[in-house]
Protein backbone atom coordinates (compact mmCIF):
# COMPACT_ATOMS: atom_id res chain seq x y z
CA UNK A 1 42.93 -24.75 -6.66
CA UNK A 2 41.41 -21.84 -4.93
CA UNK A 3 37.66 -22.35 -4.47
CA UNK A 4 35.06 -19.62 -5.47
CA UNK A 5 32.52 -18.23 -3.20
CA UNK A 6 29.90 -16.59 -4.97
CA UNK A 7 27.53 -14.22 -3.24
CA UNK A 8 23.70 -14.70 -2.79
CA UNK A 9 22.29 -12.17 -5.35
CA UNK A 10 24.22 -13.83 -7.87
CA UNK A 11 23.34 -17.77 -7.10
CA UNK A 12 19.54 -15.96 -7.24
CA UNK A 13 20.40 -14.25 -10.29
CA UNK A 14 21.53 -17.34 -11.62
CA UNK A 15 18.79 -19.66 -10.67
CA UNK A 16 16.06 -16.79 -12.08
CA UNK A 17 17.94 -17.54 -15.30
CA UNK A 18 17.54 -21.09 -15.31
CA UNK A 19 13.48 -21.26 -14.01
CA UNK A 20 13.05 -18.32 -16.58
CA UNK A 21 13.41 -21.11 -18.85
CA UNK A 22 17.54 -20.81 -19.87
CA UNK A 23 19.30 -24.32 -20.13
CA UNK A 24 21.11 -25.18 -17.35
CA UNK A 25 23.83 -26.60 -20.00
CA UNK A 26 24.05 -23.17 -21.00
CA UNK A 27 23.94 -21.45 -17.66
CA UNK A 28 26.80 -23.70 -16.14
CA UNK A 29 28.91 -23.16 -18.70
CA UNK A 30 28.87 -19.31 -18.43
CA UNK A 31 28.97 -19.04 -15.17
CA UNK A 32 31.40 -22.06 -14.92
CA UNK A 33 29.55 -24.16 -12.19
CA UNK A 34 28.26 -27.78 -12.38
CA UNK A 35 24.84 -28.63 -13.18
CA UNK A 36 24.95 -30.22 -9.53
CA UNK A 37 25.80 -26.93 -8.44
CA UNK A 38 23.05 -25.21 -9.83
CA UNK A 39 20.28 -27.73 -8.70
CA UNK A 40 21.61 -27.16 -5.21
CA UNK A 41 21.42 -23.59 -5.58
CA UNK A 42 17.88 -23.93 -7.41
CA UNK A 43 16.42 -26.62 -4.64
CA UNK A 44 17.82 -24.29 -1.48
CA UNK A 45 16.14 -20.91 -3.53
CA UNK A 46 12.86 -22.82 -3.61
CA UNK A 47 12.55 -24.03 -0.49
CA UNK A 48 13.68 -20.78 1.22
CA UNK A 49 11.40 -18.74 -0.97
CA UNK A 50 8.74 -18.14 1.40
CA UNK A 51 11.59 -16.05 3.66
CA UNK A 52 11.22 -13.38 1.15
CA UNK A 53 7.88 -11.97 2.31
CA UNK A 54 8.82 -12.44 6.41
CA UNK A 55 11.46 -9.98 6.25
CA UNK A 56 9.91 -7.01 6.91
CA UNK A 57 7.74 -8.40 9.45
CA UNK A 58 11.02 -9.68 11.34
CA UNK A 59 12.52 -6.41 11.20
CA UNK A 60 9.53 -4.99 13.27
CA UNK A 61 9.57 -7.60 15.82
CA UNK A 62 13.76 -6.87 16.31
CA UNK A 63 13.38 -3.30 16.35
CA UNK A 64 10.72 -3.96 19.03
CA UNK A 65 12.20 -6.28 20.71
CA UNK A 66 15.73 -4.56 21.33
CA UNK A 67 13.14 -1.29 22.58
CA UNK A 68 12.04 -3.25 25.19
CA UNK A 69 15.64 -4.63 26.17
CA UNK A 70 17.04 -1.14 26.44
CA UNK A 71 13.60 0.12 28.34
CA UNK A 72 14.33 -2.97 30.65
CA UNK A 73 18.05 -2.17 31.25
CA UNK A 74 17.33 1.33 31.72
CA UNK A 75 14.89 0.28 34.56
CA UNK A 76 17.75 -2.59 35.88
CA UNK A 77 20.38 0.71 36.06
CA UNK A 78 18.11 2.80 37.92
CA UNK A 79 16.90 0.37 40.43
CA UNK A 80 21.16 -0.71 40.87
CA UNK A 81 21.62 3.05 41.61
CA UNK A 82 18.76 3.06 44.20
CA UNK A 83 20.40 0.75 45.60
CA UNK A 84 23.56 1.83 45.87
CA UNK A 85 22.22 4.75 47.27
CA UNK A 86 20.47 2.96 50.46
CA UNK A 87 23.34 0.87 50.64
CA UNK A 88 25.69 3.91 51.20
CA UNK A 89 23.10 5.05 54.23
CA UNK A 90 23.20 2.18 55.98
């Protein structure tokens, strides 16, 4: 039997249903999932929670750091050209 693979908004959208105050009796047997299942789900969601507010800070710091890696192999190419340059006149 072919194994499911359900996609992250809906695990979160079904673990908001069960902390909303659903029962998980109820919830597993809609969506078809064990109640194991769903405290796995609802124990990862909790403890990864705080992620939700370091996003956009993240973001920033990749956006600034891949600046600075093209800024630094801009510089790398240019100095490789000088080189090649005073290479070619010796």
């Amino acid at each position: 039997m072919k194994r499911r693979q359900w996609d992250s908004k809906t695990k979160a959208k079904i673990v908001l249903e069960g902390l909303s105050g659903k029962p998980v009796s109820e919830l597993c047997s809609q969506y078809q999932i064990s109640q194991n299942q769903y405290y796995q789900w609802r124990d990862k969601f909790l403890v990864e929670a705080h992620r939700a507010f370091e996003v956009k800070e993240k973001v920033g710091e990749v956006a600034r750091l891949k600046a600075k890696a093209q800024k630094l192999q801009q510089i790398i190419g240019a100095l490789t050209v000088e080189l090649k340059k005073s290479e070619d006149e010796l």
